[in-house]
Protein backbone atom coordinates (compact mmCIF):
# COMPACT_ATOMS: atom_id res chain seq x y z
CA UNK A 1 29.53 -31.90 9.04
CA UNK A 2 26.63 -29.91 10.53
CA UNK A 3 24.65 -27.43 8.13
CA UNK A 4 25.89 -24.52 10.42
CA UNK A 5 25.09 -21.28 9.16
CA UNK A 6 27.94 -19.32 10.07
CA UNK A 7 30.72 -22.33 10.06
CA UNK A 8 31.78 -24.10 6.90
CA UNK A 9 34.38 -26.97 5.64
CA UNK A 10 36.75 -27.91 6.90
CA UNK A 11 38.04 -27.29 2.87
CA UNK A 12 41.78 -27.84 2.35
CA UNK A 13 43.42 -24.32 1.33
CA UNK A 14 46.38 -23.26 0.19
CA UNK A 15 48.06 -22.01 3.06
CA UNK A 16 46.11 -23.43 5.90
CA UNK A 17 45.71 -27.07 4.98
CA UNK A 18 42.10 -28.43 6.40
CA UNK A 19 40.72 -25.44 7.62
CA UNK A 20 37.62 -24.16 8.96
CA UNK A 21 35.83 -21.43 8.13
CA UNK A 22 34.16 -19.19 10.52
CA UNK A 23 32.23 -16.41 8.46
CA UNK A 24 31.55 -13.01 10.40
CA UNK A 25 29.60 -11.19 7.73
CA UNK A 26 26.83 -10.96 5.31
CA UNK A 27 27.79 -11.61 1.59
CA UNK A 28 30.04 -8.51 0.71
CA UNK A 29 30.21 -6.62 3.48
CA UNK A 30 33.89 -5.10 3.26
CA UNK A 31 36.05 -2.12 3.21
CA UNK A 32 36.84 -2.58 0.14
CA UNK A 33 35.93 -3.61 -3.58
CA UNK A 34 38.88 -5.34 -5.05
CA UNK A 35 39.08 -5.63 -8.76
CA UNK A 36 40.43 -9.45 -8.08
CA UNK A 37 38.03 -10.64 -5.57
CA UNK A 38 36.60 -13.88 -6.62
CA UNK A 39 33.23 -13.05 -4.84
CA UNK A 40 32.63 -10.88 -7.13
CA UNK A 41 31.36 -7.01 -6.45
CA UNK A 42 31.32 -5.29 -2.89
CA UNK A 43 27.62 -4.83 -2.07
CA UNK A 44 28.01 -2.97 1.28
CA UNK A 45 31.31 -1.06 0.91
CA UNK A 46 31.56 -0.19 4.88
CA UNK A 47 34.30 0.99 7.84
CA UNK A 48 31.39 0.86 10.32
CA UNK A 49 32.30 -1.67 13.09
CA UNK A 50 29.35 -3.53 14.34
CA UNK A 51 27.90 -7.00 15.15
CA UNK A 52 27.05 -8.40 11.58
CA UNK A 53 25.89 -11.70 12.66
CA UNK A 54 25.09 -12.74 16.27
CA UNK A 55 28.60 -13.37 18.05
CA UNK A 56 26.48 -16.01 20.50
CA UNK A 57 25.39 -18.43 17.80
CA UNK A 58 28.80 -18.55 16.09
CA UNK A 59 30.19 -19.43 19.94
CA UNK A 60 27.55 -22.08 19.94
CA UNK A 61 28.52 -23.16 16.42
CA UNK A 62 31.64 -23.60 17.32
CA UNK A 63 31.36 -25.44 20.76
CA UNK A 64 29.14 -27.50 18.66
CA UNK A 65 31.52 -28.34 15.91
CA UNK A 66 34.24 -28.87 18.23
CA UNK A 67 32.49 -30.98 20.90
CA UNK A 68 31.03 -33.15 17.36
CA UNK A 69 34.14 -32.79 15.12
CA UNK A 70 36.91 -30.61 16.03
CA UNK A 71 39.02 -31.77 13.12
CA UNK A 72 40.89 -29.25 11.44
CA UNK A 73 44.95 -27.65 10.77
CA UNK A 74 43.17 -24.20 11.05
CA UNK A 75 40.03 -22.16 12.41
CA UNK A 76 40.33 -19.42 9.99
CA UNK A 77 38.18 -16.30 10.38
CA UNK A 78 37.61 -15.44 6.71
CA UNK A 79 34.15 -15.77 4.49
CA UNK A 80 32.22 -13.46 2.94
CA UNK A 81 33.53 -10.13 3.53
CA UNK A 82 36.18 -8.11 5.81
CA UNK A 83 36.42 -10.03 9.16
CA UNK A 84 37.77 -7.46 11.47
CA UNK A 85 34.08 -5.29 10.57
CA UNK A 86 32.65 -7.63 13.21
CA UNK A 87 33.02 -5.80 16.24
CA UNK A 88 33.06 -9.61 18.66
CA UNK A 89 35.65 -10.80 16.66
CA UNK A 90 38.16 -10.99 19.01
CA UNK A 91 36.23 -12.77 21.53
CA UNK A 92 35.61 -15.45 19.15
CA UNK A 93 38.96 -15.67 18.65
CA UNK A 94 39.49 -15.82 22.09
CA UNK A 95 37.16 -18.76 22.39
CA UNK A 96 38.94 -20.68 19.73
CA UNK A 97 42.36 -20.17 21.77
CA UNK A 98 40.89 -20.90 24.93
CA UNK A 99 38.53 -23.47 24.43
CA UNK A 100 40.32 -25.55 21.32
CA UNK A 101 44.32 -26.57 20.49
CA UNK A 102 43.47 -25.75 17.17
CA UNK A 103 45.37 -22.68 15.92
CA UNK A 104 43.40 -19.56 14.50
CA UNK A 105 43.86 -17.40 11.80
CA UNK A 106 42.52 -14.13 10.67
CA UNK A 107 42.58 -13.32 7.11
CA UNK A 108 41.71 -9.45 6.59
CA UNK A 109 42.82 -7.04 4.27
CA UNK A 110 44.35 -5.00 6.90
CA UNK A 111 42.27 -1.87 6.39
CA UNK A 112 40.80 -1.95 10.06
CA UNK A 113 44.82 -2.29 11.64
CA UNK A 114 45.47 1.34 12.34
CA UNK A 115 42.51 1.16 15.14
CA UNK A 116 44.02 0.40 18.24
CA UNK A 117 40.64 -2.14 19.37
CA UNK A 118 41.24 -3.67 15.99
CA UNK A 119 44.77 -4.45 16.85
CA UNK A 120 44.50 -5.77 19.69
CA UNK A 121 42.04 -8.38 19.36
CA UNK A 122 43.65 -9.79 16.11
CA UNK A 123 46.48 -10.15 18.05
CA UNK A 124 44.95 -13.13 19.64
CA UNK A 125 45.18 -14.99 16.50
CA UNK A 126 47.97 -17.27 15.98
CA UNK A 127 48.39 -16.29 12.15
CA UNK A 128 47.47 -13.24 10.57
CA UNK A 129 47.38 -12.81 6.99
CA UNK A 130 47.45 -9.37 5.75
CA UNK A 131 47.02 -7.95 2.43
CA UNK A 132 49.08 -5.20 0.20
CA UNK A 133 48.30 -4.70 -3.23
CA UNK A 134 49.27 -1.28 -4.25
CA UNK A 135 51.80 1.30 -3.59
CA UNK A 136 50.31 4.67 -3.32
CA UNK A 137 46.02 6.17 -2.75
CA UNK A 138 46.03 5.91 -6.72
CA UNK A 139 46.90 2.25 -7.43
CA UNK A 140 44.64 1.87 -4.14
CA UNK A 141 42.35 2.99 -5.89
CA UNK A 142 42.87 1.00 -8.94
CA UNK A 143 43.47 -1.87 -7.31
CA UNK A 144 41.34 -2.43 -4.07
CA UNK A 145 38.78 0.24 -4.64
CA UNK A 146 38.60 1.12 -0.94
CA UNK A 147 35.98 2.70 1.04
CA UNK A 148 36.05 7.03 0.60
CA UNK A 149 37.07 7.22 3.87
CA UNK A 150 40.23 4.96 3.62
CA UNK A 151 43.76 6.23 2.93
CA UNK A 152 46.51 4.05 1.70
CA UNK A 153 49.06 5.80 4.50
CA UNK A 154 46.47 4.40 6.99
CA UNK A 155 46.56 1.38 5.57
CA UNK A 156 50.29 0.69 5.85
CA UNK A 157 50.87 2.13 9.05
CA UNK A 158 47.90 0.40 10.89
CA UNK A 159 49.93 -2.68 9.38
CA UNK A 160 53.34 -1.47 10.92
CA UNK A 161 51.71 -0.73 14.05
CA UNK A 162 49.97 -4.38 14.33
CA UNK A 163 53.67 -5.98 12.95
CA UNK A 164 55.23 -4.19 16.37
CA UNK A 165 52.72 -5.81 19.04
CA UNK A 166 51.98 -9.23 17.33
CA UNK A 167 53.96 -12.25 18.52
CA UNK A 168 52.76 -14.43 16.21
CA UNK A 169 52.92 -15.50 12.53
CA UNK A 170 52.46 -12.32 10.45
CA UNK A 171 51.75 -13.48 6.83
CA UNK A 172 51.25 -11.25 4.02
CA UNK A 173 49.50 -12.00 0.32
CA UNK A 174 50.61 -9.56 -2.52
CA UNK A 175 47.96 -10.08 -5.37
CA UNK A 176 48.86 -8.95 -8.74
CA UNK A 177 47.66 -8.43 -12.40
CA UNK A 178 48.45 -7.98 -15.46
CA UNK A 179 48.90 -4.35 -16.83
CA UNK A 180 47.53 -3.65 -13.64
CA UNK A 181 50.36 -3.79 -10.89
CA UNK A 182 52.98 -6.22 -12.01
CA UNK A 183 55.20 -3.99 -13.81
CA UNK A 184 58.73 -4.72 -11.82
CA UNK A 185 58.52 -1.26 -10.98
CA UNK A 186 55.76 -1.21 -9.57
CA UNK A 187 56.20 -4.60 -7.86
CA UNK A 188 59.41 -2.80 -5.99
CA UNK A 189 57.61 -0.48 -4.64
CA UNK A 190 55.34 -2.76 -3.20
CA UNK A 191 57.94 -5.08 -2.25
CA UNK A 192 59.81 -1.77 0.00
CA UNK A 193 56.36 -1.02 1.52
CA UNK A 194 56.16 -4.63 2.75
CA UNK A 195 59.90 -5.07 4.09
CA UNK A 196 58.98 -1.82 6.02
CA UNK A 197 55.99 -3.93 7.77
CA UNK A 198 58.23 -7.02 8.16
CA UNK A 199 56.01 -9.94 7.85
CA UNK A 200 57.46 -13.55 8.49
CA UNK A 201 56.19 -14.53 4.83
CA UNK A 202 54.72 -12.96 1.64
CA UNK A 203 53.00 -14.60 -0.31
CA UNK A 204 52.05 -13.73 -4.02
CA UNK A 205 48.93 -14.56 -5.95
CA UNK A 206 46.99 -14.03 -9.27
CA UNK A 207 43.28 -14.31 -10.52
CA UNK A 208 43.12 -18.04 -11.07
CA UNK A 209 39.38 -17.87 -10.08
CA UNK A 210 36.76 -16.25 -12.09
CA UNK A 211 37.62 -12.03 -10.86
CA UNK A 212 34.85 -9.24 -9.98
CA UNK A 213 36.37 -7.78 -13.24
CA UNK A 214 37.23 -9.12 -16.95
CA UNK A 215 40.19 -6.91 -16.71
CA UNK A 216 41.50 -8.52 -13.52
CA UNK A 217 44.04 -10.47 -15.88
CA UNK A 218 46.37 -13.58 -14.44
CA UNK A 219 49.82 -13.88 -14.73
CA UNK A 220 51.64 -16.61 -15.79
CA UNK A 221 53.41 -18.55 -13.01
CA UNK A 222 56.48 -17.93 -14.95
CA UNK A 223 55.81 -14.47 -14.38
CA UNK A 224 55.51 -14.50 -10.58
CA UNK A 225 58.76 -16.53 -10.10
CA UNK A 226 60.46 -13.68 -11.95
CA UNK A 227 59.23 -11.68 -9.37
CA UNK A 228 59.91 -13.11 -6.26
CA UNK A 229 63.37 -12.04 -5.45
CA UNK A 230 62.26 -8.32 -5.01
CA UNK A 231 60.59 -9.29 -1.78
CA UNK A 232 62.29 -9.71 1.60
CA UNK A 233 61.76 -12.58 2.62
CA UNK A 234 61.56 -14.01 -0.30
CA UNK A 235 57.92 -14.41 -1.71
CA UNK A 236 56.70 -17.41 -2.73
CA UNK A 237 53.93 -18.19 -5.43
CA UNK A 238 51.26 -19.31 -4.07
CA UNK A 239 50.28 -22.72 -5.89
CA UNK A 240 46.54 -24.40 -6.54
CA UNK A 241 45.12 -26.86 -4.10
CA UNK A 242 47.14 -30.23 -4.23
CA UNK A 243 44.91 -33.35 -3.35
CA UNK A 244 46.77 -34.41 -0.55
CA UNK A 245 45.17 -31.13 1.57
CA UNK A 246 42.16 -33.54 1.34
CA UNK A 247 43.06 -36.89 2.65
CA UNK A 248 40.86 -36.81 5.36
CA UNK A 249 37.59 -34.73 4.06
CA UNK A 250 34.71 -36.80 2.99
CA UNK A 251 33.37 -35.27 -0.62
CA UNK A 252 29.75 -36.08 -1.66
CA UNK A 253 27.28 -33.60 -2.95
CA UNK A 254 26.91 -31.84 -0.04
CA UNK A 255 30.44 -30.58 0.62
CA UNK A 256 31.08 -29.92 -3.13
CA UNK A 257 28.35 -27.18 -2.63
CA UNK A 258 29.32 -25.86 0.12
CA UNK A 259 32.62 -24.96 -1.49
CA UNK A 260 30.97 -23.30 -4.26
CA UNK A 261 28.80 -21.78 -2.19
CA UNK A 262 32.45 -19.90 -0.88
CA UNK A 263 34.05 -19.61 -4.53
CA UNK A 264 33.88 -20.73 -7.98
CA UNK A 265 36.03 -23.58 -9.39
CA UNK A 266 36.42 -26.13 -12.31
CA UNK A 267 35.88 -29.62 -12.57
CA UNK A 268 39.36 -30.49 -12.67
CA UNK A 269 40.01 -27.99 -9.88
CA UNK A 270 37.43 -30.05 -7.45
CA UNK A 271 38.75 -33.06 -8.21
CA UNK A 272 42.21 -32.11 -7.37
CA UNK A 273 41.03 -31.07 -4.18
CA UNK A 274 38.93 -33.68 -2.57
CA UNK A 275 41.45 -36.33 -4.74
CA UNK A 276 38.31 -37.86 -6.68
CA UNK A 277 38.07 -38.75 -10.57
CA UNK A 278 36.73 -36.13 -12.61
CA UNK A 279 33.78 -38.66 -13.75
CA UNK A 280 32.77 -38.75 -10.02
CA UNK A 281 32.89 -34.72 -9.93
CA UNK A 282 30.92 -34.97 -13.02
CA UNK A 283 28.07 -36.79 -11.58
CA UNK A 284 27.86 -34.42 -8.53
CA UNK A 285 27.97 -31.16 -10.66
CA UNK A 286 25.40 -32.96 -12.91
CA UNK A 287 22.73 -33.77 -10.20
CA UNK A 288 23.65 -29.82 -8.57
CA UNK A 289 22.95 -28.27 -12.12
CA UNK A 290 19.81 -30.10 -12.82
CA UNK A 291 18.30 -29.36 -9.59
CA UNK A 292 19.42 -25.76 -10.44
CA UNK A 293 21.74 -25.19 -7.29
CA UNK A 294 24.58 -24.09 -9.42
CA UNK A 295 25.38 -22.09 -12.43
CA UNK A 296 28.57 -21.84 -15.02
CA UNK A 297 30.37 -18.83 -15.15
CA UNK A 298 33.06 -18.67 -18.18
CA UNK A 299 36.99 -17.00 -17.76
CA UNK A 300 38.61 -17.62 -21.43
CA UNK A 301 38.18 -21.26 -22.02
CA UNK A 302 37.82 -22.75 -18.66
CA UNK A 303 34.39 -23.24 -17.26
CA UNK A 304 33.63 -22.38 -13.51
CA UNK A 305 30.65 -23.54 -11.22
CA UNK A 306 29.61 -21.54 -8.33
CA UNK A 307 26.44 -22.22 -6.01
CA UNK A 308 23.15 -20.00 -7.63
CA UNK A 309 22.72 -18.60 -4.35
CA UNK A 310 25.82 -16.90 -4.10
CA UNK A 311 25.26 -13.25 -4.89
CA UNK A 312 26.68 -12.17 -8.41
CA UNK A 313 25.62 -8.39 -8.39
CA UNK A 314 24.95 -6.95 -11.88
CA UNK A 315 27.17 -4.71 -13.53
């Protein structure tokens, strides 16, 4: 692939098989600072709507890419911060719908939904994945650290409001953490919130990567499957990349980076996901660290790499 600038993958993920990433924003720039995020710290905490990056050179990316590739299960509007900020973002997905076969995703955090603009041009998407995390404005605030002016009765409604004029795939990702929000309790409370929005699946996740915060804890999987059942539908755990997302994505160097460049992840975890032997992921990681491209980062005994130029603000 292309070095594009505001493209990247395809990388196989867990929900969208080989997708491709279209990223609308500068690193961090989001509504919100969640303790889990494994981009680390919000750097502009925003609601202000604008055009982050020019909407005319990710069109021509993407005509590019799809006139020169055009392989992919997804084009998933995702990246480096809160998707929906970018004010084109619906008429890039309305390029993508109109110009490809390829379905498109959105992946936001929902906290743009109870705008009526918003809602309307994410419902051109064929699959939106939505995000709810907490069950009242304090475990909001515990949790996702939103933006001052953001209220968690905005957030849910916006959500219900979207869930009544979308005709497509409504997906929803609960993330939880220990001694944070997983209490059962707690969980059912989240679990009424989202049977109120109605979305076709919920999915539920933990902080396998490296978190913005130590105290961003993971639970077990054992723990998750106890806690499925209080969701309607029933959630499901959300499980690591399997190798066989990657059958058809060529790994070298190049691509390993620009996955890191996205997210941090072990060894064993690339090697699972482009299906290579951890001695050729060794050699790769090797040449990256010695030309100082990449760094370690540490979570309890597992070490994770992540690209040097990928923002890590200081405490």
């Amino acid at each position: 692939m292309k070095d594009y600038k505001y493209l990247f993958g395809p990388v196989p993920s867990r929900r969208f098989g080989r997708s491709l990433g279209v990223d609308l924003n500068p690193y961090k720039t989001c509504s919100l600072d969640c303790v889990f995020c494994q981009l680390g710290r919000t750097t502009n905490r925003t609601v202000i709507r604008q055009e982050y990056v020019p909407t005319d050179m990710v069109l021509s990316e993407l005509k590019d890419w799809l006139k020169t590739d055009g392989r992919a299960d997804y084009i998933t509007l995702s990246g480096s911060g809160e998707p929906t900020l970018h004010s084109g973002f619906g008429e890039i997905l309305e390029f993508i719908c109109s110009k490809s076969t390829i379905p498109a995703a959105l992946l936001t955090n929902g906290t743009m939904l109870d705008l009526q603009e918003v809602r309307d041009a994410a419902s051109l998407a064929n699959v939106v994945k939505v995000s709810l995390s907490a069950w009242d404005q304090a475990s909001y605030g515990w949790v996702n650290r939103p933006h001052p002016q953001l209220l968690f009765d905005h957030l849910v409604e916006g959500q219900k409001a979207f869930r009544a004029q979308f005709k497509g795939q409504l997906w929803m990702e609960v993330f939880l953490m220990g001694g944070i929000n997983s209490m059962p309790a707690d969980v059912r409370k989240i679990a009424a919130l989202a049977e109120e929005i109605g979305p076709d699946r919920i999915h539920l996740n933990t902080a396998v990567r490296p978190p913005a915060e130590d105290f961003a804890t993971a639970l077990t999987r054992e723990r998750m499957e106890a806690l499925i059942h209080l969701f309607h539908p029933t959630a499901q755990v959300i499980a690591e990349f399997s190798a066989k997302h990657a059958n058809h994505i060529q790994a070298n160097q190049e691509t390993i980076f620009s996955m890191l460049q996205r997210r941090p992840c072990t060894a064993d975890q690339i090697a699972d996901i482009f299906g290579m032997h951890l001695n050729e992921v060794s050699k790769y990681l090797g040449n990256l660290v010695r030309t100082d491209q990449i760094r370690t980062e540490r979570k309890n005994t597992a070490v994770y790499y992540a690209a040097k130029n990928r923002e890590n603000p200081e405490p």
